[in-house]
Protein backbone atom coordinates (compact mmCIF):
# COMPACT_ATOMS: atom_id res chain seq x y z
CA UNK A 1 31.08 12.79 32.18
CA UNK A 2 29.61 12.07 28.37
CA UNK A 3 26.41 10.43 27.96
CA UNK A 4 27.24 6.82 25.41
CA UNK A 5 24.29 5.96 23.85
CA UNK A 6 24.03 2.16 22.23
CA UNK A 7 23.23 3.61 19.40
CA UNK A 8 23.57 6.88 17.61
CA UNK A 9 21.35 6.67 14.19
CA UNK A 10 22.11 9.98 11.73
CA UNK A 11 19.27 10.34 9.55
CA UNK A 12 15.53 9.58 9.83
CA UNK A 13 14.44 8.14 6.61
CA UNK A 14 13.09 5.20 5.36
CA UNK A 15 16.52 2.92 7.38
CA UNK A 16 16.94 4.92 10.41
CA UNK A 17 13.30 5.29 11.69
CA UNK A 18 13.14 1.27 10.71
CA UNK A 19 16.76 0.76 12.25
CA UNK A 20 15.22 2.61 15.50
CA UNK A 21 12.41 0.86 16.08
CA UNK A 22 13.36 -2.72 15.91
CA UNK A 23 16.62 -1.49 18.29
CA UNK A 24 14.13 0.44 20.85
CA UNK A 25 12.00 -2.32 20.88
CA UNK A 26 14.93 -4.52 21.89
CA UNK A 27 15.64 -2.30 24.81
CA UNK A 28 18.32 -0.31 23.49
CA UNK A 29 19.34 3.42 24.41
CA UNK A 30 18.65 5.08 20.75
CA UNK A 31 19.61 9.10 19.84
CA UNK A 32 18.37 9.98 16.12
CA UNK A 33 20.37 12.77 14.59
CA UNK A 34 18.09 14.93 11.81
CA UNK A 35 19.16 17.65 9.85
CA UNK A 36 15.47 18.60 8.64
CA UNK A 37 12.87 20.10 11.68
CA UNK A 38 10.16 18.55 13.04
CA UNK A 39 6.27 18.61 11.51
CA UNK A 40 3.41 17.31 12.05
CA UNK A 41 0.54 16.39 10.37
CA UNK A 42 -1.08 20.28 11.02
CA UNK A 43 1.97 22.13 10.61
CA UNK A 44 3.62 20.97 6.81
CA UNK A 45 3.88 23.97 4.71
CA UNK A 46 0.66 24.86 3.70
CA UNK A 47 2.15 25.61 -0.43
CA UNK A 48 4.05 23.99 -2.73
CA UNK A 49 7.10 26.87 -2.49
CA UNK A 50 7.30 26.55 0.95
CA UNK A 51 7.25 23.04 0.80
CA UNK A 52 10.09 23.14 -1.05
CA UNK A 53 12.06 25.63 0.75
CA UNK A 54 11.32 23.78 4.33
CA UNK A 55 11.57 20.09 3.34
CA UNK A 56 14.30 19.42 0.84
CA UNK A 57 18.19 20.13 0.98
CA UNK A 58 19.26 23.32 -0.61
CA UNK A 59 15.50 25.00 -1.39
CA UNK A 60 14.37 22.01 -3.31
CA UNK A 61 17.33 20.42 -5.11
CA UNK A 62 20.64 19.84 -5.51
CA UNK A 63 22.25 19.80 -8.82
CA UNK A 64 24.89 17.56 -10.77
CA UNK A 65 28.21 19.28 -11.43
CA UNK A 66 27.14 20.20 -15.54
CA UNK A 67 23.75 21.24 -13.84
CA UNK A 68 21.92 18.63 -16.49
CA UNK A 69 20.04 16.58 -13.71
CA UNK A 70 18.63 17.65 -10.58
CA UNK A 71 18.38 15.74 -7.50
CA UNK A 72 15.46 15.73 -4.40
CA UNK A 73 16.22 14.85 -1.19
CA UNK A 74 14.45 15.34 2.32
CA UNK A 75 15.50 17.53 5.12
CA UNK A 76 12.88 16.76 7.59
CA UNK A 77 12.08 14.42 9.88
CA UNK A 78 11.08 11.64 8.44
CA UNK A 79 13.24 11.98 5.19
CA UNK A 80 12.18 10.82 1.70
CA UNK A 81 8.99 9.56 3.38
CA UNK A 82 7.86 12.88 3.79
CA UNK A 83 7.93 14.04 0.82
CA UNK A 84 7.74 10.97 -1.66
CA UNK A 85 4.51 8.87 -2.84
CA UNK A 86 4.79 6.07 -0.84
CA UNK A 87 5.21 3.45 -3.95
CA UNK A 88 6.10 0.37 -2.01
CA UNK A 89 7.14 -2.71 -4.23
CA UNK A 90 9.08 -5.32 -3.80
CA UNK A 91 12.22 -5.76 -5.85
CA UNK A 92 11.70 -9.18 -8.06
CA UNK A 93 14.40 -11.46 -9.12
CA UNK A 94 16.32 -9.51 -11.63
CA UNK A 95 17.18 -6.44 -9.43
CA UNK A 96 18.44 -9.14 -5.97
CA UNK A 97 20.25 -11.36 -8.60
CA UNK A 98 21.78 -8.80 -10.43
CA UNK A 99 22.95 -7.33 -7.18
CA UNK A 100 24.37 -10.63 -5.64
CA UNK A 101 26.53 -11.00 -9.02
CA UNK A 102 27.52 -7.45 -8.36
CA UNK A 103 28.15 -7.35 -4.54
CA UNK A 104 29.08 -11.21 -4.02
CA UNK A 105 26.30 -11.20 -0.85
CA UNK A 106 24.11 -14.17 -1.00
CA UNK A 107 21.17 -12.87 0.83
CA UNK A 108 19.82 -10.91 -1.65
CA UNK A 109 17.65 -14.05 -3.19
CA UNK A 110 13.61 -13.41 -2.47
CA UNK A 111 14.14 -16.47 -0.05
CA UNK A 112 16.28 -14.93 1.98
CA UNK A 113 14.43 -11.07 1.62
CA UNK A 114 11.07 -12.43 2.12
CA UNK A 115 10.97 -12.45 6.06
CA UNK A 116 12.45 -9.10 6.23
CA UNK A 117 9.87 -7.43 3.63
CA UNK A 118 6.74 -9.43 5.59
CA UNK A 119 8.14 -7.78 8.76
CA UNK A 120 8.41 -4.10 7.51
CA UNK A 121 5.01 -4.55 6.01
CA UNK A 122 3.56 -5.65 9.02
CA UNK A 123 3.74 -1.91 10.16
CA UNK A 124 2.44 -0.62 7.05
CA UNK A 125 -1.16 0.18 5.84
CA UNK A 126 -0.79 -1.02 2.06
CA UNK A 127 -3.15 -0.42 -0.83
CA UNK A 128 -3.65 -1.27 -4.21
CA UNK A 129 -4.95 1.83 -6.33
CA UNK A 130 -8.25 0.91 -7.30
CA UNK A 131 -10.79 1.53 -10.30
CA UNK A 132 -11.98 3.98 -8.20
CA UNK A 133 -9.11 5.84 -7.09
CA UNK A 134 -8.20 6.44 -10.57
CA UNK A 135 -8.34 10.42 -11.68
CA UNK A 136 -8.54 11.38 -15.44
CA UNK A 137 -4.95 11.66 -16.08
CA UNK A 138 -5.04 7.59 -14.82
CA UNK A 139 -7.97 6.84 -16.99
CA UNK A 140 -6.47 8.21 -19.88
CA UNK A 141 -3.10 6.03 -19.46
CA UNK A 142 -5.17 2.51 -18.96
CA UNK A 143 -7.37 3.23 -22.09
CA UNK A 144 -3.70 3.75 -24.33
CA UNK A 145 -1.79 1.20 -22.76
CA UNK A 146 -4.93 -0.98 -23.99
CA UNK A 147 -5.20 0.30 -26.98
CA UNK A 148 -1.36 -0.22 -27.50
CA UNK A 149 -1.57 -3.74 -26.14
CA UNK A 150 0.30 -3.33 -23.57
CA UNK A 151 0.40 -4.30 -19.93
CA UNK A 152 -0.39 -2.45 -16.73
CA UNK A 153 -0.87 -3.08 -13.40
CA UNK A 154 -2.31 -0.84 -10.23
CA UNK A 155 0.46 0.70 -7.60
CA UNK A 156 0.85 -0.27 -4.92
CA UNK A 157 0.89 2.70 -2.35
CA UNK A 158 1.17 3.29 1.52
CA UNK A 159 -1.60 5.02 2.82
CA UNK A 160 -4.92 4.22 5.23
CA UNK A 161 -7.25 6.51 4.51
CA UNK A 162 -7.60 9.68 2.20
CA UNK A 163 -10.77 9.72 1.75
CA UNK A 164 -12.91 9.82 -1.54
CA UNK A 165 -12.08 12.60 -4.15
CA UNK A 166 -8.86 13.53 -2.46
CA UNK A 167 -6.95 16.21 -3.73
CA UNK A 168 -3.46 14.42 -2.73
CA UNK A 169 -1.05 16.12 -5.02
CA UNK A 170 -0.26 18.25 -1.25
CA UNK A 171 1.21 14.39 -0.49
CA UNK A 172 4.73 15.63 -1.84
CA UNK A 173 4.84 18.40 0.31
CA UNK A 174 3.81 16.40 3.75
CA UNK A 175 0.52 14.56 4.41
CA UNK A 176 -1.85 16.54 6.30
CA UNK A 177 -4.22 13.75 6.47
CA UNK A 178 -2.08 11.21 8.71
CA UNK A 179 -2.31 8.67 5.86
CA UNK A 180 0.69 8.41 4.01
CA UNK A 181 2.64 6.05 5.82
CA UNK A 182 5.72 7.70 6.33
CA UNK A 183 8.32 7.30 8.95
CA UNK A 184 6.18 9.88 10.50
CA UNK A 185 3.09 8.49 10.64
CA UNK A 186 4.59 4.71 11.17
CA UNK A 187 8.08 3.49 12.80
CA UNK A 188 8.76 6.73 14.54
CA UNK A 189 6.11 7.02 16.81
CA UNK A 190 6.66 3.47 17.93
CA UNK A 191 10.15 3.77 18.34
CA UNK A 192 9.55 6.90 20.52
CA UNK A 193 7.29 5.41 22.67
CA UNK A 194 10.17 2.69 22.87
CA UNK A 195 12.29 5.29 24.41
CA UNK A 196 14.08 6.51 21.29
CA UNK A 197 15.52 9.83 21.75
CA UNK A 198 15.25 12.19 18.76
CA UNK A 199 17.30 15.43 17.96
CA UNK A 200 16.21 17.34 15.32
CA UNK A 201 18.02 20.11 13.39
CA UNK A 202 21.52 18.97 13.94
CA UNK A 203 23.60 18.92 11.28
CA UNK A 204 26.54 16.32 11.81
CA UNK A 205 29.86 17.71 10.65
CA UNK A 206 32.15 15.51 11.62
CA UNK A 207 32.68 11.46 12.49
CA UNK A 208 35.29 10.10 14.33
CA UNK A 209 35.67 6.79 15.18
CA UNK A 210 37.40 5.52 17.94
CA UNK A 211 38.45 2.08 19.76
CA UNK A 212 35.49 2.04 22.24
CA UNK A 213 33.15 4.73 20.57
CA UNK A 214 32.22 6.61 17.52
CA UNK A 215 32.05 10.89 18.49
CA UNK A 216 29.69 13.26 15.79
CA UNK A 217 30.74 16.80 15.99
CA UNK A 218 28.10 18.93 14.81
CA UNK A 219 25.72 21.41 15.23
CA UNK A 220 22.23 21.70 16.58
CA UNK A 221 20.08 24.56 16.03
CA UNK A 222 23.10 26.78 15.38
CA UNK A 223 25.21 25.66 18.37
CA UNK A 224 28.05 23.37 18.43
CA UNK A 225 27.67 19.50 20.01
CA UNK A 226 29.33 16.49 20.84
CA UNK A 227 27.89 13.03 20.81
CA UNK A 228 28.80 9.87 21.75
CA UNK A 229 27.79 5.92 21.06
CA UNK A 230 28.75 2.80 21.02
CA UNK A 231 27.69 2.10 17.64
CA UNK A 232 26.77 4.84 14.70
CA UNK A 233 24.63 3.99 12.22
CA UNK A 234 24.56 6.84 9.05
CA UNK A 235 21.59 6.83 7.59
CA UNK A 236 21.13 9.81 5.58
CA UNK A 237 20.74 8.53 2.36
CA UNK A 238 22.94 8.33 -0.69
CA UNK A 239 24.29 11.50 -0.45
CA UNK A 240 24.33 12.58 3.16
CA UNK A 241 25.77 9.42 4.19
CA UNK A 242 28.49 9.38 1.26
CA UNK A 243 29.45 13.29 2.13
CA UNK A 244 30.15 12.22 5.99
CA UNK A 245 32.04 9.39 5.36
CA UNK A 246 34.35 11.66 2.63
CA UNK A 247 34.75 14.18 5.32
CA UNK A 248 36.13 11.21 7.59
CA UNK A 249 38.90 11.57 5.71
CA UNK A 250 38.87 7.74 5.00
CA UNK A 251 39.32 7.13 0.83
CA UNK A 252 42.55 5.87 1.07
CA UNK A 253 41.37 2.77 2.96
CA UNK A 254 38.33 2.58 1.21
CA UNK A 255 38.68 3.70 -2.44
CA UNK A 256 35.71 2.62 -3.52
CA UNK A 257 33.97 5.54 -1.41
CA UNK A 258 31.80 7.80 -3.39
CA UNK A 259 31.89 5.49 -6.58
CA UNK A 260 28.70 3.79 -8.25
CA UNK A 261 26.24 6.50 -7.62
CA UNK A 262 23.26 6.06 -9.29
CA UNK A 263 19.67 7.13 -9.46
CA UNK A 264 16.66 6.27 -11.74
CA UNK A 265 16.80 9.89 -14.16
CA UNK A 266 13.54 10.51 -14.85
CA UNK A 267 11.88 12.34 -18.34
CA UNK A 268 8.17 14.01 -18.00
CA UNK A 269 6.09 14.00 -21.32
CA UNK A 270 3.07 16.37 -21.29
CA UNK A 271 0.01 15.50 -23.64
CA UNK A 272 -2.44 18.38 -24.08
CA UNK A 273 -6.06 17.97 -24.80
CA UNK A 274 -9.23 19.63 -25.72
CA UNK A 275 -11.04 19.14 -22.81
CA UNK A 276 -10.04 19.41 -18.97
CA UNK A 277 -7.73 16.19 -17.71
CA UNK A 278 -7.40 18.02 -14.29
CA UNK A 279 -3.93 15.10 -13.96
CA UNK A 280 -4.06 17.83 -9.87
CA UNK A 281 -6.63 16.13 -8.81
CA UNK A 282 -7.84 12.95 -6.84
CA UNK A 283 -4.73 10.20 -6.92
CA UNK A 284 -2.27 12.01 -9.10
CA UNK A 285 -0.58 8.30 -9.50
CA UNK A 286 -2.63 5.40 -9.52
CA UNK A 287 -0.70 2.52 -12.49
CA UNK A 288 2.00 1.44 -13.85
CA UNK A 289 4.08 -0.12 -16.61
CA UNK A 290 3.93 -4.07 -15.79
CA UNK A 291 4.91 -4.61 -19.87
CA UNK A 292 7.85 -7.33 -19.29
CA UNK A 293 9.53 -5.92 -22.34
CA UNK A 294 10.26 -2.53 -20.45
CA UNK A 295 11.65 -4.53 -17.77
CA UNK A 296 14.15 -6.09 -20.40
CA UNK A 297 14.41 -2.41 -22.52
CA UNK A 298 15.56 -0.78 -18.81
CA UNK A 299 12.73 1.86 -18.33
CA UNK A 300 9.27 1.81 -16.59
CA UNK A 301 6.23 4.26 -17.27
CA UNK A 302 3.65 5.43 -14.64
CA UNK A 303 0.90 8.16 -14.79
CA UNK A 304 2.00 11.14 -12.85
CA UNK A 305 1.40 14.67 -12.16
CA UNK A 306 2.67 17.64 -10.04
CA UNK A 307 1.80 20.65 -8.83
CA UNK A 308 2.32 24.42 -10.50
CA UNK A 309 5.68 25.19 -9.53
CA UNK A 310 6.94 22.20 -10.99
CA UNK A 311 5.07 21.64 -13.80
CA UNK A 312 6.63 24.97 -15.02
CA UNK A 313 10.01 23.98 -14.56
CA UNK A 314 8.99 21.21 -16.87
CA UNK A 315 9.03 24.06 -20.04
CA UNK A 316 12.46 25.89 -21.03
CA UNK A 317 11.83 29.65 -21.84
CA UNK A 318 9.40 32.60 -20.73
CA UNK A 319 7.13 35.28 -21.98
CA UNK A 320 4.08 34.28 -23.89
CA UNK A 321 4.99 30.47 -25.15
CA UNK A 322 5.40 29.78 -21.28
CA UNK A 323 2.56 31.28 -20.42
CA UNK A 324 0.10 29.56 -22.49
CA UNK A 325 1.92 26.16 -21.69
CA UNK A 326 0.57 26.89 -17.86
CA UNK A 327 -2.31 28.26 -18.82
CA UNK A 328 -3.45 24.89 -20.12
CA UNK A 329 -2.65 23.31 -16.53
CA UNK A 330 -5.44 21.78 -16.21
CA UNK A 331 -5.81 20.16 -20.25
CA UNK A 332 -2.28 18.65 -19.26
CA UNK A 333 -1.93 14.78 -18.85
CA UNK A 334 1.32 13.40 -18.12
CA UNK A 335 3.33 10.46 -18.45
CA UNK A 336 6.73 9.92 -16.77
CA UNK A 337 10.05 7.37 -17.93
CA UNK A 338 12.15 6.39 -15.16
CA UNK A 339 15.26 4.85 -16.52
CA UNK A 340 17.45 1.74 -14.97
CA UNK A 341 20.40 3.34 -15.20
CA UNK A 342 24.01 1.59 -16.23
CA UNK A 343 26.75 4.66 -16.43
CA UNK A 344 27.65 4.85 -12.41
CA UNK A 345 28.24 8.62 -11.19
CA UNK A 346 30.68 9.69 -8.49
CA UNK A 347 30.10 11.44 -5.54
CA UNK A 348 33.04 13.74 -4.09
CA UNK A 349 34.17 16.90 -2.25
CA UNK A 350 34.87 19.85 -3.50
CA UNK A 351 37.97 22.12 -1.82
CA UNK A 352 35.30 23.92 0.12
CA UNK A 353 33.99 20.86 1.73
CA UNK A 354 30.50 20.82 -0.93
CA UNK A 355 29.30 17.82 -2.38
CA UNK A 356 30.07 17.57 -6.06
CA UNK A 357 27.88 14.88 -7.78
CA UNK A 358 28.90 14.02 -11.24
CA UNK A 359 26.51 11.66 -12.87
CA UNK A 360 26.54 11.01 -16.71
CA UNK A 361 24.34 9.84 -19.02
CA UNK A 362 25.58 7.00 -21.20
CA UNK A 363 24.20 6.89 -24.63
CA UNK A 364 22.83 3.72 -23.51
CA UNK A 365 21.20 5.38 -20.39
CA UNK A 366 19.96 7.84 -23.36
CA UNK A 367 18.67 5.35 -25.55
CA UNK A 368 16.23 3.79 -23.38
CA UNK A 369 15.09 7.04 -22.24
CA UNK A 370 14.43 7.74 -25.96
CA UNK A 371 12.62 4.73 -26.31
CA UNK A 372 10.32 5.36 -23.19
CA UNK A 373 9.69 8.71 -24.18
CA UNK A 374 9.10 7.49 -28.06
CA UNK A 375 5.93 5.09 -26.40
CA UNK A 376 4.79 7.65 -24.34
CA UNK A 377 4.40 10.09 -27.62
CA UNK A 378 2.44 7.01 -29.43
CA UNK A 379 0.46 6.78 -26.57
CA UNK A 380 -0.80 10.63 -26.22
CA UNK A 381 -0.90 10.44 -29.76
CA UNK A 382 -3.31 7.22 -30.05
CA UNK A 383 -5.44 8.62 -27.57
CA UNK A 384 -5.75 12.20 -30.29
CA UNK A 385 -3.46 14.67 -27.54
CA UNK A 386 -3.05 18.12 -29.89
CA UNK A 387 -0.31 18.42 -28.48
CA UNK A 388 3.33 16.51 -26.97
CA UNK A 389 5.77 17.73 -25.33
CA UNK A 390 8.43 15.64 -23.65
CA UNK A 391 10.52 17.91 -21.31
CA UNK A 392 14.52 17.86 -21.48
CA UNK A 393 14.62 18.26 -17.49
CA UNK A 394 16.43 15.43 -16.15
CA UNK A 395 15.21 15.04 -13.13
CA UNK A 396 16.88 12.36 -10.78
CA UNK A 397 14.69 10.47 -8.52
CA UNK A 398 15.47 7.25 -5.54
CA UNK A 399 19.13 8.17 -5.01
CA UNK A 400 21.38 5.48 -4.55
CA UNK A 401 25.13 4.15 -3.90
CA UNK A 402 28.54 5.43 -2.85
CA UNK A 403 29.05 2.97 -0.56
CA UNK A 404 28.41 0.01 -1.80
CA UNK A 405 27.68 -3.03 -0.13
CA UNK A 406 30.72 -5.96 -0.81
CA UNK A 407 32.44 -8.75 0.41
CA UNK A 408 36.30 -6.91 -0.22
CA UNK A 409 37.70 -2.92 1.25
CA UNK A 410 39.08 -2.82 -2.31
CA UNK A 411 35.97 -2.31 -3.73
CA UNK A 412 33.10 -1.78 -1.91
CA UNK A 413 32.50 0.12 1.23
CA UNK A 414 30.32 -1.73 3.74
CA UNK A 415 30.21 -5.77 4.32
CA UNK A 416 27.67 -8.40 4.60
CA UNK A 417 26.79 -7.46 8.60
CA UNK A 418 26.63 -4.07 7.11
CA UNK A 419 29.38 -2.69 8.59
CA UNK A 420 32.33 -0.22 7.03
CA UNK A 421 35.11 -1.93 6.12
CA UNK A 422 37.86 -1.40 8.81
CA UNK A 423 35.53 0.65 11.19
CA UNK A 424 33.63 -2.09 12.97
CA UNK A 425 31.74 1.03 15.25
CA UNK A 426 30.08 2.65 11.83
CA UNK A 427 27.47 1.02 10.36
CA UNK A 428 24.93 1.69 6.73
CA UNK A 429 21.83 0.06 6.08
CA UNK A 430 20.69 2.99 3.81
CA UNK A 431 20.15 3.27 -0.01
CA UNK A 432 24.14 4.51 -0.48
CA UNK A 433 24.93 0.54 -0.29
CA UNK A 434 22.98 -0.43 -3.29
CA UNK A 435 25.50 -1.85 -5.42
CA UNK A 436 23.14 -0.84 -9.02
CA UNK A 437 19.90 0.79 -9.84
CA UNK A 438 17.07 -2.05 -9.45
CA UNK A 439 15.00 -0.35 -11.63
CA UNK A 440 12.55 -0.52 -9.28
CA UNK A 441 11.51 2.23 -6.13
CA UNK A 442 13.54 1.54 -3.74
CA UNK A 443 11.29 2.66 -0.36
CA UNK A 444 10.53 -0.98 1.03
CA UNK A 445 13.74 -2.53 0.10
CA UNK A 446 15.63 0.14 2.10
CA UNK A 447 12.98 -0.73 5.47
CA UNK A 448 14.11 -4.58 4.49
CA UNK A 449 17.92 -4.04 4.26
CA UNK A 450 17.58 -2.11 7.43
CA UNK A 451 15.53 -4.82 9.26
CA UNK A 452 17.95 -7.78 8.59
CA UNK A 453 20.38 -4.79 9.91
CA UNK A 454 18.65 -4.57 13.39
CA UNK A 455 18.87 -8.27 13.07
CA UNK A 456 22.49 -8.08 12.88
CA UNK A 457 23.37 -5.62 15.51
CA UNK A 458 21.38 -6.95 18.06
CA UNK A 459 22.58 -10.40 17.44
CA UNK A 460 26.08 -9.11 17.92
CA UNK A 461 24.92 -7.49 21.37
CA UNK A 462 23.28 -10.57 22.29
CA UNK A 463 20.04 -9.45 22.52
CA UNK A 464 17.02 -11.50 21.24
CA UNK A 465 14.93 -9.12 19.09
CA UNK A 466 11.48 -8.80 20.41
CA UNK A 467 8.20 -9.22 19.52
CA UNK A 468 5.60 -6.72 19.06
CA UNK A 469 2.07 -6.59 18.38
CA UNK A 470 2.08 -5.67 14.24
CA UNK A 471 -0.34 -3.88 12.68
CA UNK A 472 -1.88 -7.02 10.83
CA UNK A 473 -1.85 -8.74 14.09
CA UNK A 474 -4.05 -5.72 16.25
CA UNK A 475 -6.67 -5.99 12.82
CA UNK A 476 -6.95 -9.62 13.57
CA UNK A 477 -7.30 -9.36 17.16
């Protein structure tokens, strides 16, 4: 006889470990599909090249079809959470209203978001980066942001406690100190102790959707499965969602299907200087561009850093001029653009089954990154850097569309109750139904969406969603 669940959720990111919780707590029967294995706190890989081997799809990154951008995506429980920074903003009124021209949905308006980002945060430890959390590499970016007369703010960063002097550049490969506050660390274990039922290393090959159910075909550790529910959520981000729903063999009903990917691209400019910056140390990102200007130009600067292996792919070449670029690790500062981008990428299959991304630049995606990278150059130059160097690595960070969020099958992929068009047992809440890049990180936005999409589903089931003891309420208690 097959087991139905309520609810099968595929993915365990920042919308299905939020999707689970708020279901579980409801009473529903909840299976979570992952792809990634299970760590804990003790057991992330203990280096930066294992880290990226163990964590992320495909060794660390997948690349566009011209190989000029690279993409990072979890494999782990947990998902982007793991292996992200935890910037949690919310978006402001430029990124929902630009989206509710684009997607004709009239909830996004900070009225209607509000609730939905006050609930997710009640779960969440959140701190502003302090004076005192700042590391050289921070202190540095404040003093030429001043001197350039120009406007900065503090991040705002999920974490409880990682004590004083931290060396949390090991954040991107897994917290070890339980602060972070991951899916790991924060919805998961509260949706387990709800009852949710969690299956990790299964790969989901297959979704079919029926009249009464939804069956995944798939594998788990290596052996084929069958699984049944009521309802699927996907929930495995931009591009795992968008590949499942390609191999459903459904474009024809949904054309829109793997159109308006899009990402924030990312450029890295190094500033070298005479004495030690040591950008691996203490909180390797602590501010932020707040200059509304940017906001208007399409890019945002923060102070960032990373660790060896990455920093090298940062330089082209070998032999002795790559050497003595990592031999100055440590003299390094470093100053990163993320661009809003406009030019929308498409996501499709190639005859093997693979994922093909194809994501251009447009020479207005190009322009602002020029203009970023131009301040970031008078910056490290104000401040007396001997050296600049702004790396031609796209890198392509916060991964987003393919299925779109819309009012019409024609062109969008998912509807208001979050629901595919035409396949009323498949649901997305995740970041493949943004309908543009918000220019801002999309972390707390994707919890929100996937809130209001608990909301929704119970709703339909007619069950009242309950209330739990938040983490703001047990402080005040």
């Amino acid at each position: 006889m097959k087991r139905m669940h309520d609810y099968i959720i595929v993915g365990s990111g920042a919308s299905g470990s939020v999707l689970a919780h708020y279901l579980t707590q409801a009473g529903a029967d909840v299976l979570m599909l992952e792809a990634g294995k299970r760590f804990t706190a003790a057991t992330f890989p203990q280096n930066e090249m294992d880290a990226n081997a163990q964590l992320m799809w495909n060794g660390g990154m997948d690349m566009s079809r011209d190989a000029a951008t690279l993409f990072i995506r979890g494999k782990v429980l947990g998902g982007g959470t793991i292996i992200n920074q935890c910037l949690l903003d919310r978006f402001d009124d430029v990124a929902l209203d630009d989206w509710r021209t684009a997607a004709g949905i009239d909830f996004f308006r900070n009225r209607d978001m509000e609730r939905h980002y006050d609930a997710v945060e009640s779960n969440l430890s959140l701190h502003y980066m302090e004076k005192a959390d700042w590391n050289r590499n921070a202190e540095l970016y404040v003093e030429g942001f001043e001197k350039l007369g120009l406007e900065w703010a503090p991040l705002r960063r999920g974490q409880s406690d990682c004590g004083k002097g931290n060396d949390c550049i090991v954040c991107l490969g897994g917290c070890p100190r339980k602060s972070k506050q991951s899916m790991l660390e924060t919805f998961l274990p509260k949706a387990e102790k709800n009852g949710l039922k969690i299956l990790s290393e299964f790969e989901v090959a297959e979704v079919v959707h029926g009249q009464q159910f939804v069956t995944l075909q798939g594998r788990h550790q290596g052996h084929p499965h069958s699984l049944y529910g009521r309802q699927v959520i996907l929930a495995a981000g931009a591009l795992g969602t968008t590949q499942l729903l390609l191999k459903a063999g459904v474009q024809k009903r949904l054309p829109a299907l793997g159109r308006n990917f899009h990402c924030h691209p990312q450029w890295m400019t190094v500033g070298f200087f005479d004495e030690p910056v040591d950008s691996h140390k203490g909180a390797f990102q602590s501010v932020k561009s707040t200059d509304p200007r940017f906001r208007d130009w399409g890019f945002k600067l923060e102070n960032v850093f990373a660790g060896p292996i990455a920093m090298s792919l940062l330089k082209p070449g070998y032999g002795f001029e790559h050497q003595r670029f990592m031999q100055r690790y440590r003299n390094m500062a470093c100053i990163e653009v993320a661009v809003r981008d406009q030019a929308a990428g498409t996501l499709a299959l190639s005859n093997k089954g693979r994922l093909v991304i194809d994501k251009p630049l447009s020479d207005g995606d190009r322009q602002r990154a020029n203009r970023g990278n131009q301040i970031v150059h008078d910056i490290f130059s104000t401040l007396g850097a001997r050296e600049i160097m702004t790396s031609p690595i796209q890198i392509a960070l916060h991964l987003m569309g393919g299925c779109s969020i819309g009012t019409r099958a024609s062109d969008s992929v998912v509807n208001e109750q979050f629901q595919v068009h035409g396949l009323p047992r498949l649901r997305i809440a995740d970041s493949s139904i943004f309908p543009n890049a918000p220019g801002i990180n999309p972390s707390l936005s994707i919890m929100a969406l996937s809130h209001r999409a608990a909301e929704t589903l119970l709703a339909e089931a007619g069950i009242a969603p309950s209330t739990s003891t938040t983490r703001k309420q047990e402080q005040q208690a």
